[in-house]
N, C-alpha and C. Protein backbone atom coordinates (compact mmCIF):
# COMPACT_ATOMS: atom_id res chain seq x y z
N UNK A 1 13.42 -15.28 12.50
CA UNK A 1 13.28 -14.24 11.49
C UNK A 1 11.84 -14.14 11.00
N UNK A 2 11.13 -15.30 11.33
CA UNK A 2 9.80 -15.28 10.56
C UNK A 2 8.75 -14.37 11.24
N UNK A 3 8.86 -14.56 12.56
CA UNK A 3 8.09 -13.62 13.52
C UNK A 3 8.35 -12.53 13.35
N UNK A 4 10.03 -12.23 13.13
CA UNK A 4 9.76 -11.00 12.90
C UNK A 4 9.18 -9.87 11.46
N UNK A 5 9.48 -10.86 10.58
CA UNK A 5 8.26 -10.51 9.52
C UNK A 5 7.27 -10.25 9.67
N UNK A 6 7.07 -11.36 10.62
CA UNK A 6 5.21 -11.09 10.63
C UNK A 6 4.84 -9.62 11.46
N UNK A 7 5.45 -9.82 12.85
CA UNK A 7 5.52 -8.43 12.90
C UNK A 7 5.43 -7.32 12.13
N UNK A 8 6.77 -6.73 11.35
CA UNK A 8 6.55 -6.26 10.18
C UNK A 8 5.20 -6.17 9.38
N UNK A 9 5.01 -6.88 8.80
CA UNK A 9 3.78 -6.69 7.72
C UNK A 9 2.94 -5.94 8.38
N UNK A 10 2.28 -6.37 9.52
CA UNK A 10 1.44 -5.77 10.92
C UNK A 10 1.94 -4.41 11.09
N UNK A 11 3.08 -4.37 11.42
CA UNK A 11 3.39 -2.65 12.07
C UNK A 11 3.19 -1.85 10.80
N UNK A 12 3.82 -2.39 9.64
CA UNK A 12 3.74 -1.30 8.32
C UNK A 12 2.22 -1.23 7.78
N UNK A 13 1.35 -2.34 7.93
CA UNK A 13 -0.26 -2.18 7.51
C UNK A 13 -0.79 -1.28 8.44
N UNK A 14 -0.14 -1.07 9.52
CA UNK A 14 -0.69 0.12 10.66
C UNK A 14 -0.28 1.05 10.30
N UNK A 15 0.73 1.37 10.17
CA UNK A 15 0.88 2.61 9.42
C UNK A 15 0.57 3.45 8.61
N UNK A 16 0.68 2.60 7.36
CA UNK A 16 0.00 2.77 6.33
C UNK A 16 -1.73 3.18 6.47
N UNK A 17 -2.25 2.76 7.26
CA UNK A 17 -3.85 2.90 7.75
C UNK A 17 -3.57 3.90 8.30
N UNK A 18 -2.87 4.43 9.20
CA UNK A 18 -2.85 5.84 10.20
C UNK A 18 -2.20 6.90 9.27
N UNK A 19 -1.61 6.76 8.53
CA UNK A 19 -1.12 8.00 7.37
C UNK A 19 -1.97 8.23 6.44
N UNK A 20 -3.03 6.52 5.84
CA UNK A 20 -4.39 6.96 5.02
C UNK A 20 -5.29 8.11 5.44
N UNK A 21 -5.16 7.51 7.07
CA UNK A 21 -6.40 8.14 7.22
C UNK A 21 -6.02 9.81 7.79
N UNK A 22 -4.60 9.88 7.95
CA UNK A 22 -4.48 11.54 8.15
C UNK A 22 -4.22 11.76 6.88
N UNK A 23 -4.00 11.24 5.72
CA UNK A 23 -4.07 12.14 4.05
C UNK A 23 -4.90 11.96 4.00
N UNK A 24 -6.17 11.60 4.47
CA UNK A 24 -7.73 11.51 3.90
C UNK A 24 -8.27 12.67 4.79
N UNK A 25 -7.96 13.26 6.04
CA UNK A 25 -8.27 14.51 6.53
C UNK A 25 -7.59 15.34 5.93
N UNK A 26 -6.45 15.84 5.23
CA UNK A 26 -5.63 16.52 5.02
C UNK A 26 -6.71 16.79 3.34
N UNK A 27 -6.78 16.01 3.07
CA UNK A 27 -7.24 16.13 1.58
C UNK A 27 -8.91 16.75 1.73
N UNK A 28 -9.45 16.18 2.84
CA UNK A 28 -10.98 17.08 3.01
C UNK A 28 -11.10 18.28 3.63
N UNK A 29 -9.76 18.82 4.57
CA UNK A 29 -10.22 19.83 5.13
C UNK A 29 -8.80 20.87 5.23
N UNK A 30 -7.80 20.54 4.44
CA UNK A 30 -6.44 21.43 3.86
C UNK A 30 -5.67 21.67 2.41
N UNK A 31 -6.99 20.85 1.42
CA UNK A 31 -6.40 21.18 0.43
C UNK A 31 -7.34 21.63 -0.98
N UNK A 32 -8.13 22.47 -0.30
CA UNK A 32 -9.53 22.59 -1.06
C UNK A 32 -8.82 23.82 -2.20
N UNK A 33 -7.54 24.56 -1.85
CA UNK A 33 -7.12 25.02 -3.35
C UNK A 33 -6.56 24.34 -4.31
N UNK A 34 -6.54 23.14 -4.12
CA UNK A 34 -5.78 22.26 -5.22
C UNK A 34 -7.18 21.85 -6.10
N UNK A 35 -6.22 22.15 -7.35
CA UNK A 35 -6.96 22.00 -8.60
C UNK A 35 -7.64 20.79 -8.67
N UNK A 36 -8.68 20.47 -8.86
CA UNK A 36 -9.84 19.27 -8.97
C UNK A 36 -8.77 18.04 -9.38
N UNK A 37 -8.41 17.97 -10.25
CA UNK A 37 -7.60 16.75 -11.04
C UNK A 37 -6.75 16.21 -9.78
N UNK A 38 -6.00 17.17 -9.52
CA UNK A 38 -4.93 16.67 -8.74
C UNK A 38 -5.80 16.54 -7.42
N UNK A 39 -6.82 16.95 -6.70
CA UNK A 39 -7.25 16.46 -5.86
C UNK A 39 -7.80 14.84 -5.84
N UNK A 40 -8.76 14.87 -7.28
CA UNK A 40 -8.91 13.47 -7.52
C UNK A 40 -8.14 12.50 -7.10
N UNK A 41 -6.27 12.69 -7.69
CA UNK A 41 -5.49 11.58 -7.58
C UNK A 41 -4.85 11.71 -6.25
N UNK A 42 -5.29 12.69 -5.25
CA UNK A 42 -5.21 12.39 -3.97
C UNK A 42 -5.69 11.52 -3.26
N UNK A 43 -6.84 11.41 -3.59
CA UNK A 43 -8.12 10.97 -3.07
C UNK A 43 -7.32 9.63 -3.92
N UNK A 44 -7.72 9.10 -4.77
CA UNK A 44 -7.28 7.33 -5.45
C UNK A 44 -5.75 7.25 -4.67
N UNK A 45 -5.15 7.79 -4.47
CA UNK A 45 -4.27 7.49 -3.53
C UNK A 45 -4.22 6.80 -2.40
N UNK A 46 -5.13 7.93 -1.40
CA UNK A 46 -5.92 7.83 -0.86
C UNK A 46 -6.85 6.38 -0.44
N UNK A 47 -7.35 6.23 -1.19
CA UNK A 47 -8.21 4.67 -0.98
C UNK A 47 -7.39 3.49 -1.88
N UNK A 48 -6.27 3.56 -2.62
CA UNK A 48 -5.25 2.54 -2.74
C UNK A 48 -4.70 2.32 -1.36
N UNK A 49 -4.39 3.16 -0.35
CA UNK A 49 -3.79 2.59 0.53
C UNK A 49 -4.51 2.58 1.72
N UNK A 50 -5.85 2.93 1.61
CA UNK A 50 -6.96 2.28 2.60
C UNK A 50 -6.99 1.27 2.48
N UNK A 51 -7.33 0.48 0.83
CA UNK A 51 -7.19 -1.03 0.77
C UNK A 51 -5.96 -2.09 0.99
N UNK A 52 -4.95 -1.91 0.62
CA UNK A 52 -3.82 -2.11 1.11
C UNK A 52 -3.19 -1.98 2.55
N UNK A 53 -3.42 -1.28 3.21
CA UNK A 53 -3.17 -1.39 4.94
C UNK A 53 -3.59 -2.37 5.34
N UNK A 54 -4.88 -3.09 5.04
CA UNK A 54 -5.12 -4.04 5.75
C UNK A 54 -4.82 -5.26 4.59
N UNK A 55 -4.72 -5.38 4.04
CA UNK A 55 -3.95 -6.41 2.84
C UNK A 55 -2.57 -6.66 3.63
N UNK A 56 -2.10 -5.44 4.17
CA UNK A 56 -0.39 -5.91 4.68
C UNK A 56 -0.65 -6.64 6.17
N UNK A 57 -1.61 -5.99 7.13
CA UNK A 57 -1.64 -7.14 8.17
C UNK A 57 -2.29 -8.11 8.38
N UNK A 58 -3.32 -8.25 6.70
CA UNK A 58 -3.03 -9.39 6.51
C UNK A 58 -1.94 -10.20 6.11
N UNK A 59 -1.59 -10.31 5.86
CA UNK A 59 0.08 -10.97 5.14
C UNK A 59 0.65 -11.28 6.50
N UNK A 60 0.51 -10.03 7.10
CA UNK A 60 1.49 -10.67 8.72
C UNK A 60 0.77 -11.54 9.38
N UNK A 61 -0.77 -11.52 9.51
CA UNK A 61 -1.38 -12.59 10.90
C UNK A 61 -1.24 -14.02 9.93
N UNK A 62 -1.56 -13.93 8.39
CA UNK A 62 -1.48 -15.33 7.70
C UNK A 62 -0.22 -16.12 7.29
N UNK A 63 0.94 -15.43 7.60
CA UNK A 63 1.76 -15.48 7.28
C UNK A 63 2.64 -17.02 7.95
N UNK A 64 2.48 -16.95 9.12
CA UNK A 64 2.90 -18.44 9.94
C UNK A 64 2.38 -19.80 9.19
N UNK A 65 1.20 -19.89 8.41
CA UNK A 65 0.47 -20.92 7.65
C UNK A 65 0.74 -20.55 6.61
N UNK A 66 0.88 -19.39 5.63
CA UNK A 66 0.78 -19.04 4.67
C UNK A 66 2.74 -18.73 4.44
N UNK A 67 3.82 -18.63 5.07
CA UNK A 67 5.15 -19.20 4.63
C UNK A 67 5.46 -18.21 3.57
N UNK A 68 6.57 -18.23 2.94
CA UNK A 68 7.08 -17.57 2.03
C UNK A 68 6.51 -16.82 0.99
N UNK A 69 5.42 -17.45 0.33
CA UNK A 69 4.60 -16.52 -0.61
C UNK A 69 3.70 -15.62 0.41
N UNK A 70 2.94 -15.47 1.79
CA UNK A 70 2.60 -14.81 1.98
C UNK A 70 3.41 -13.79 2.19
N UNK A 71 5.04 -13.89 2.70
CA UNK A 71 5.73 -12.98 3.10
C UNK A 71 5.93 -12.38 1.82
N UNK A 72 6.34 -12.97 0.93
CA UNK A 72 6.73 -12.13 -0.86
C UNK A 72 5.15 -11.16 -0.91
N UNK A 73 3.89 -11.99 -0.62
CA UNK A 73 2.91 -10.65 -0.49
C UNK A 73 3.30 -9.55 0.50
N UNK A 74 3.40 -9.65 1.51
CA UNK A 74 3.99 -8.45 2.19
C UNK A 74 4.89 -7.21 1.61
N UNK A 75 5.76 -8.24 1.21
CA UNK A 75 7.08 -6.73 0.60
C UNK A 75 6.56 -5.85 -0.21
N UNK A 76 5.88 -7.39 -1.13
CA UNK A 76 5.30 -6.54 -2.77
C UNK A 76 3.92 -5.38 -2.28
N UNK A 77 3.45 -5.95 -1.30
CA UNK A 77 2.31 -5.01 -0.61
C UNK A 77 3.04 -3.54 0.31
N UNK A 78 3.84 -3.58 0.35
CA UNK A 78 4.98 -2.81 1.41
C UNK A 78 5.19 -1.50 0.32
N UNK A 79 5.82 -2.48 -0.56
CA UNK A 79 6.98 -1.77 -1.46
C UNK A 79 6.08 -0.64 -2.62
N UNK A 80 5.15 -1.91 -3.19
CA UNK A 80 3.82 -1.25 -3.90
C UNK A 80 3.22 -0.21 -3.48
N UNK A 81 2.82 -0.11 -2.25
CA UNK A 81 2.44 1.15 -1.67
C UNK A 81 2.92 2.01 -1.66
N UNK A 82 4.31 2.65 -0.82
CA UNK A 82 5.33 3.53 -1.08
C UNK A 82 5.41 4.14 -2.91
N UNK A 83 5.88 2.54 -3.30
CA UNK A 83 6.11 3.69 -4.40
C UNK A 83 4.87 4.44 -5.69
N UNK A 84 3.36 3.51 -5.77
CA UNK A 84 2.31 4.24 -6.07
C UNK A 84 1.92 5.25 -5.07
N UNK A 85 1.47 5.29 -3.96
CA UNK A 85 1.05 6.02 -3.24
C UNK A 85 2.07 7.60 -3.40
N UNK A 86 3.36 7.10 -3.19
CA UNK A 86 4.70 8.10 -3.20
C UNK A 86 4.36 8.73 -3.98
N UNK A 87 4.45 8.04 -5.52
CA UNK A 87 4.58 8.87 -6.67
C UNK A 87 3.53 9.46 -6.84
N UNK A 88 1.80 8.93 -7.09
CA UNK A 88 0.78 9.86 -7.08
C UNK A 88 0.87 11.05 -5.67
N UNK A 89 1.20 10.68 -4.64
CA UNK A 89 1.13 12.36 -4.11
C UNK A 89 1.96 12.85 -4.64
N UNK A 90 3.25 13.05 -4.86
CA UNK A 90 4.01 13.74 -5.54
C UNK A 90 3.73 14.61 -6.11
N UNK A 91 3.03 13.59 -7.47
CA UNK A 91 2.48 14.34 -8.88
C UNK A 91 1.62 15.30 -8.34
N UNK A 92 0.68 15.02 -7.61
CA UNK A 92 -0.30 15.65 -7.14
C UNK A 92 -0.25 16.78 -6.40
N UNK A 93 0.58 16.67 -4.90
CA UNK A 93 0.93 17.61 -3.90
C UNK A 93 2.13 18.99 -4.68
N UNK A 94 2.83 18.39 -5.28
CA UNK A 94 4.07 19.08 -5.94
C UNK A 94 3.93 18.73 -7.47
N UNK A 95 3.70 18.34 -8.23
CA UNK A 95 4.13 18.53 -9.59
C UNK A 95 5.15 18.07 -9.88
N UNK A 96 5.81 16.93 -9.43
CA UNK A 96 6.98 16.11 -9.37
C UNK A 96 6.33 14.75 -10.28
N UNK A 97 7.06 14.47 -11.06
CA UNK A 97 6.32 13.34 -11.81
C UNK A 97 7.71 12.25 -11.40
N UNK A 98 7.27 11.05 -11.22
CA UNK A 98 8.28 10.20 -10.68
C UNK A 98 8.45 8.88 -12.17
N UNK A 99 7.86 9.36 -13.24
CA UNK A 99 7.58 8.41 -14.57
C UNK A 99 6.73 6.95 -14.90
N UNK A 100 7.83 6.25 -14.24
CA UNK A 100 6.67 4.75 -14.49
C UNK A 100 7.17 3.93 -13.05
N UNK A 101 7.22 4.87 -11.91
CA UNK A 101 7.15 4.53 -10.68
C UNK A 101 5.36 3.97 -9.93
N UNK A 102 4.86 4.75 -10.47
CA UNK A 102 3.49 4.73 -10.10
C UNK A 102 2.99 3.81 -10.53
N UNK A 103 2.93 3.54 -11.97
CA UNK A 103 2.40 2.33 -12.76
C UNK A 103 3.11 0.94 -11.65
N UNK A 104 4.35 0.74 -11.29
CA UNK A 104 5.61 -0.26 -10.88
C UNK A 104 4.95 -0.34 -10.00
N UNK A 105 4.70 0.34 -8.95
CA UNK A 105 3.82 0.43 -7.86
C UNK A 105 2.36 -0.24 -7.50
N UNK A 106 1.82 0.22 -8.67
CA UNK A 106 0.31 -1.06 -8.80
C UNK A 106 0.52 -2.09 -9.69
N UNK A 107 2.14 -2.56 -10.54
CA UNK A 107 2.02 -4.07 -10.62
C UNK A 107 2.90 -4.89 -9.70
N UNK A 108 3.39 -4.28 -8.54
CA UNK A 108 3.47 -4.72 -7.19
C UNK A 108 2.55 -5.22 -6.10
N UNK A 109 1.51 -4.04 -5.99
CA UNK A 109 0.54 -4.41 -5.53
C UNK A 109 -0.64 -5.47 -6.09
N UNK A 110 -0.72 -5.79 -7.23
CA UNK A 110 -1.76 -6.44 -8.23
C UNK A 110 -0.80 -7.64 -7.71
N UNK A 111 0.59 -7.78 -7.62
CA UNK A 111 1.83 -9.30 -7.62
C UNK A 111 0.90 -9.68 -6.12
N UNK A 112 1.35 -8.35 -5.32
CA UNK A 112 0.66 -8.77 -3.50
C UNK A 112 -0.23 -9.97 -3.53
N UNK A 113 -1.41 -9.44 -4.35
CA UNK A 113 -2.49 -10.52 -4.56
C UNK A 113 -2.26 -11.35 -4.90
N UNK A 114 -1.87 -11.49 -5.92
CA UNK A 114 -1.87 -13.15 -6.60
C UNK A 114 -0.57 -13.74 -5.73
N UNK A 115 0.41 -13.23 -5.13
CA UNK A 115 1.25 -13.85 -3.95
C UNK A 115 0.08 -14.36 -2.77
N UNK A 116 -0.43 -13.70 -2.53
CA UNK A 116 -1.24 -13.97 -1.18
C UNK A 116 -2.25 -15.09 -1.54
N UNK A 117 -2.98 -15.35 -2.57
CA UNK A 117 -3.80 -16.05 -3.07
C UNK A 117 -2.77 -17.56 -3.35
N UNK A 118 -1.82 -17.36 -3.82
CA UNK A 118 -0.93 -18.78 -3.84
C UNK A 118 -0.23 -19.46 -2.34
N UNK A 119 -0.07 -18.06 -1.85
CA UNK A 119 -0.15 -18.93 -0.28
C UNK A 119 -1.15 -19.64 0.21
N UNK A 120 -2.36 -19.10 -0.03
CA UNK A 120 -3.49 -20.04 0.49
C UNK A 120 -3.43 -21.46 -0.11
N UNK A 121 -2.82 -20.94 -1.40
CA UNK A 121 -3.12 -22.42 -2.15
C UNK A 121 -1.87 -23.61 -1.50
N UNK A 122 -1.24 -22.84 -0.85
CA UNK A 122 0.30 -23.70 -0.45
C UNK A 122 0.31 -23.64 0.59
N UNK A 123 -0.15 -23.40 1.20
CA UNK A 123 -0.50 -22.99 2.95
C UNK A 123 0.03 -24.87 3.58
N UNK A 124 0.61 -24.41 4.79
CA UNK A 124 1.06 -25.18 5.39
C UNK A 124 0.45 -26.32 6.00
C-alpha cells in the first residue's frame, strides 16, 4: 500500500503542475475581460499550486524514509489544493463563493508543511 501512495503523491503533484501551468496560460492569454480583482485571485491561485505540485512529489519520492507523517503531508497537500485552489477559481471564474473552504484549504496546506518537516524529524 505504501508504494502505492507514493505513487500517488507523484501522479497528483503532476497534475497539479500540468493544470497550473494550463490556468497560468488560460489566465494570460483568455481571460483579459475579467475584472482586475478577480484576475488577481487567479493568478494567487495560480502560484499556490505552482508551489504545491512539487511539495506533493515531494511527499511521494520522501515518503519511503519519511513514513506516515510524510504521507499525512501528501493528503493534506492533495486535499489543500483542491479545495483552496477550487474555491478561489470559483469565486473568481464564476462568482460562486464556497465560504470558509478556501481559508480550510490553506490550513491544510500550511498542516502539509509542518507534516513534512516532522517526517524529517522522524525519518526512518
Amino acid at each position: 500500500m505504501t508504494g502505492l501512495l507514493d505513487r500517488l503523491w507523484i501522479g497528483l503533484g503532476a497534475l497539479a503542475g500540468l493544470a497550473g501551468v494550463a490556468m497560468a496560460a488560460v489566465a494570460a492569454h483568455g481571460l483579459s475581460a475579467l475584472d482586475p480583482a478577480a484576475l488577481r485571485m487567479v493568478n494567487s491561485a495560480v502560484q499556490m499550486q505552482g508551489w504545491h505540485a512539487p511539495a506533493l512529489i515531494l511527499a511521494g519520492i520522501w515518503a519511503p524514509r519519511g513514513g506516515r507523517f510524510a504521507h499525512l503531508a501528501g493528503a493534506a497537500f492533495a486535499l489543500g489544493l483542491l479545495l483552496f485552489c477550487g474555491a478561489v477559481y470559483s469565486l473568481a471564474l464564476r462568482g460562486v463563493s464556497w465560504g470558509l473552504v478556501a481559508p480550510a484549504g490553506g490550513v491544510l496546506l500550511m498542516l502539509g508543511w509542518a507534516l513534512l518537516g516532522l517526517s524529517a524529524l522522524r525519518a526512518r
